[in-house]
Protein backbone atom coordinates (compact mmCIF):
# COMPACT_ATOMS: atom_id res chain seq x y z
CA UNK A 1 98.15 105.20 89.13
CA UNK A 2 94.54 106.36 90.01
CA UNK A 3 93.80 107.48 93.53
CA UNK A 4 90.39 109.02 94.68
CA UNK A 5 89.66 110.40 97.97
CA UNK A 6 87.90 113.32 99.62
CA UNK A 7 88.92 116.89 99.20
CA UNK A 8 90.57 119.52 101.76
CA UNK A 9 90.91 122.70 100.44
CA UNK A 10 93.58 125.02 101.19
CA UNK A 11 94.61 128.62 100.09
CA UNK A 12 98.07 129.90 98.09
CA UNK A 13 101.30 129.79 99.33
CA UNK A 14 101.15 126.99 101.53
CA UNK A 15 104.61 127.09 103.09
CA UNK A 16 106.71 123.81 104.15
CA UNK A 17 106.83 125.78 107.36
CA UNK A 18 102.88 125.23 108.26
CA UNK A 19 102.61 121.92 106.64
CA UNK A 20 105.08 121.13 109.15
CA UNK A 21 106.34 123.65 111.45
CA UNK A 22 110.27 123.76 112.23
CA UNK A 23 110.36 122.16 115.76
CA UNK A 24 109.24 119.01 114.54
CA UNK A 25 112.42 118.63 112.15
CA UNK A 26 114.10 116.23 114.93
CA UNK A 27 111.45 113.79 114.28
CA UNK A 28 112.67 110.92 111.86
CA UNK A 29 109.65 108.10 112.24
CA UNK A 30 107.49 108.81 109.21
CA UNK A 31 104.72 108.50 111.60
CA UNK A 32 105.16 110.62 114.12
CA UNK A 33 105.73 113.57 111.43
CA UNK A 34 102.05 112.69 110.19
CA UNK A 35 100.51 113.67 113.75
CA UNK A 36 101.76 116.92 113.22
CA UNK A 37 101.32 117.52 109.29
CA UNK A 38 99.56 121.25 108.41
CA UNK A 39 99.74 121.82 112.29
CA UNK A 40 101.23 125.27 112.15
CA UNK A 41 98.09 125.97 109.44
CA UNK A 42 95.43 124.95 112.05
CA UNK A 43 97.01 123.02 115.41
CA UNK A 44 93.45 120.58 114.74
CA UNK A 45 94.19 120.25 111.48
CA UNK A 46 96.00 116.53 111.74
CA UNK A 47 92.90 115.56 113.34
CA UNK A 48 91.40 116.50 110.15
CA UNK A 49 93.28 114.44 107.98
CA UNK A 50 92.01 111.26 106.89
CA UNK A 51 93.49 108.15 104.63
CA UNK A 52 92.03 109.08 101.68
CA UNK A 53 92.96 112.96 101.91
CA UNK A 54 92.96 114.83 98.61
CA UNK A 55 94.48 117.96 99.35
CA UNK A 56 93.41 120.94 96.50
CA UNK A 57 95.24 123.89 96.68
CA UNK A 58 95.92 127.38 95.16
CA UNK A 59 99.59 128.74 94.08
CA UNK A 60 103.23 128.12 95.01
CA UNK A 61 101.83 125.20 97.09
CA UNK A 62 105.47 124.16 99.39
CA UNK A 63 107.01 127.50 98.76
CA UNK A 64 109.84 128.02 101.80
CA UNK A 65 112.24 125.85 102.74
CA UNK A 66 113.66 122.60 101.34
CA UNK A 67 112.61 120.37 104.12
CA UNK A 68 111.90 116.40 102.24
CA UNK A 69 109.67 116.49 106.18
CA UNK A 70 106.65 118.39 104.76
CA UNK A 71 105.10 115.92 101.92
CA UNK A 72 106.32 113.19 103.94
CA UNK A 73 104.28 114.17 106.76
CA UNK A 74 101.54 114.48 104.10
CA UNK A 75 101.76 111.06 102.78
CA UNK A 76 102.16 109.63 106.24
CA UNK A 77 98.78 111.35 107.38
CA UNK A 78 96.82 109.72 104.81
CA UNK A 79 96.97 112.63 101.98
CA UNK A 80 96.76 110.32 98.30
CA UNK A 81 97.67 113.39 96.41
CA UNK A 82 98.36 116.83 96.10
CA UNK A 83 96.45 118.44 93.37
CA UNK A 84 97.53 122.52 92.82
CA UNK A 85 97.41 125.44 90.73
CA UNK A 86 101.50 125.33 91.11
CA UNK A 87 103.79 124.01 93.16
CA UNK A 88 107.32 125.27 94.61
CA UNK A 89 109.51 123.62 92.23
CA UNK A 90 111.58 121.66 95.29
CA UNK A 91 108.21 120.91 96.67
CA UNK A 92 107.17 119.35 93.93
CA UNK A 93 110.64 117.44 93.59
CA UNK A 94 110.62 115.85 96.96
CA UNK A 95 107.09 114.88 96.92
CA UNK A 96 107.83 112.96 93.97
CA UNK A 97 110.72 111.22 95.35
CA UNK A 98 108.58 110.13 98.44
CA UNK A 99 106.29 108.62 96.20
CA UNK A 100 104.02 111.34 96.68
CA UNK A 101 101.29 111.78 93.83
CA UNK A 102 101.22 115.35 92.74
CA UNK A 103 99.90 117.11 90.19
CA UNK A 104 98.55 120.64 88.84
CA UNK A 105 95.72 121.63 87.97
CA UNK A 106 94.62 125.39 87.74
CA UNK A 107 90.63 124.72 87.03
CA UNK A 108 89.72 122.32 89.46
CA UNK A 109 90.58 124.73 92.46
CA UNK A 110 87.57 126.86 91.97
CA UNK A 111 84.44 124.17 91.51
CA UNK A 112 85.89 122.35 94.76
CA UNK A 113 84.43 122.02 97.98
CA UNK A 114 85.96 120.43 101.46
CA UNK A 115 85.05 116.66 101.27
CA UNK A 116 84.31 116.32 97.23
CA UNK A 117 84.98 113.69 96.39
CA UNK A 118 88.11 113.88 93.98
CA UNK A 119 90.04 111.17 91.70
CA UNK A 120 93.28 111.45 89.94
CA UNK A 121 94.77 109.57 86.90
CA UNK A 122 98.22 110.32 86.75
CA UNK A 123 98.82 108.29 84.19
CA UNK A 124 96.28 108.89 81.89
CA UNK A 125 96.38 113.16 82.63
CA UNK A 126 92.78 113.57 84.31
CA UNK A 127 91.64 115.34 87.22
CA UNK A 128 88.23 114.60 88.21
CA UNK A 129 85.71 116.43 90.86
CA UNK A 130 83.19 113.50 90.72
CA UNK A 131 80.88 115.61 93.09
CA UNK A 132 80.29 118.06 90.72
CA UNK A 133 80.79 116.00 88.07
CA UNK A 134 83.67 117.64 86.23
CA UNK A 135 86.73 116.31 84.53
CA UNK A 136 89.75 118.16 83.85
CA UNK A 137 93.08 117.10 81.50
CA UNK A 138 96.42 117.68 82.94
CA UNK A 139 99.77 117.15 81.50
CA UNK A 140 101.35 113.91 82.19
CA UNK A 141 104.47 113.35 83.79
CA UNK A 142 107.58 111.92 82.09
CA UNK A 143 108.04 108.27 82.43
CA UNK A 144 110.93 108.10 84.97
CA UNK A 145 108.39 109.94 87.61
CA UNK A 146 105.91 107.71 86.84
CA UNK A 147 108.10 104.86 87.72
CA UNK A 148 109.38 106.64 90.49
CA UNK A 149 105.33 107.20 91.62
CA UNK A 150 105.04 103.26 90.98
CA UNK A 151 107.74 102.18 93.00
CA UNK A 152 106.48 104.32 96.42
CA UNK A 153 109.60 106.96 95.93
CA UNK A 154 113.19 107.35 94.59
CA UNK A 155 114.88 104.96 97.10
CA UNK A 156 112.62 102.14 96.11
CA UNK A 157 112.85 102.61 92.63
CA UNK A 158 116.61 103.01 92.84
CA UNK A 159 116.58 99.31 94.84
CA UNK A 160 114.47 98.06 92.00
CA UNK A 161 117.16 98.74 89.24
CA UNK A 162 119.84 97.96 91.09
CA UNK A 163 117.87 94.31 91.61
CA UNK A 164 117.22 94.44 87.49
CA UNK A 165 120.84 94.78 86.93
């Protein structure tokens, strides 16, 4: 569970209304959500986005509403992994269950500049700028998200127990 990509940067209290604004709540194809992910934040930001994304962020990153939409908009856009002072505790949830990495991190936000390069262990509780050449320990998560995280999201790793049983 190691991903490593290139950094954006954002600010505190990223709301699931910019990383994907309201009217776009009728889409359901995973795909079309991407086009439109941080859109209300910057309308060019999806052109912006890249596979390989490695979004760092400040506090209460996914504060507002409950929407499951915003990280997978993220994840469909090519983001690897959130990495974040905090997250909005139903943020964090639902990124999780669509296989989202995520992870905080409260001292990598400040050495980190748009497009270093970043890499994340889950697994092993490390944060790494490898541009600047800094390496951070985070906790690790318990062992049901990891397995979640392994499977690509709750409804796959559901299907995989119910196919061990």
């Amino acid at each position: 569970m190691r991903v490593r990509g290139f950094a954006i940067k954002l600010g505190d209290d990223i709301d699931t209304d910019v990383i994907l604004p309201g009217k776009y709540l009728v889409l359901t194809d995973p795909n079309e959500l991407a086009k439109h992910a941080l859109e209300g934040l910057d309308p060019s930001f999806p052109k912006r986005l890249r596979i390989g994304t490695i979004i760092i962020a400040g506090k209460n990153f996914g504060c507002g509403s409950s929407r499951e939409h915003a990280p997978i908009a993220l994840k469909y856009a090519g983001v690897r992994a959130i990495i974040a002072k905090s997250f909005a505790r139903i943020f964090y949830r639902n990124a999780i269950n669509v296989g989202l990495p995520i992870a905080e991190c409260r001292n990598i936000y400040d050495i980190t500049e748009n497009g270093d390069i970043i890499e994340l262990d889950i697994e092993k509780g490390i944060v790494r700028n490898i541009t600047k050449n800094a390496e951070f320990n985070i906790p690790r998560p318990p062992e049901l998200v990891l397995n979640i995280l392994r499977c690509g999201g709750l409804v796959r790793y559901l299907k995989y127990r119910i196919s061990k049983s």
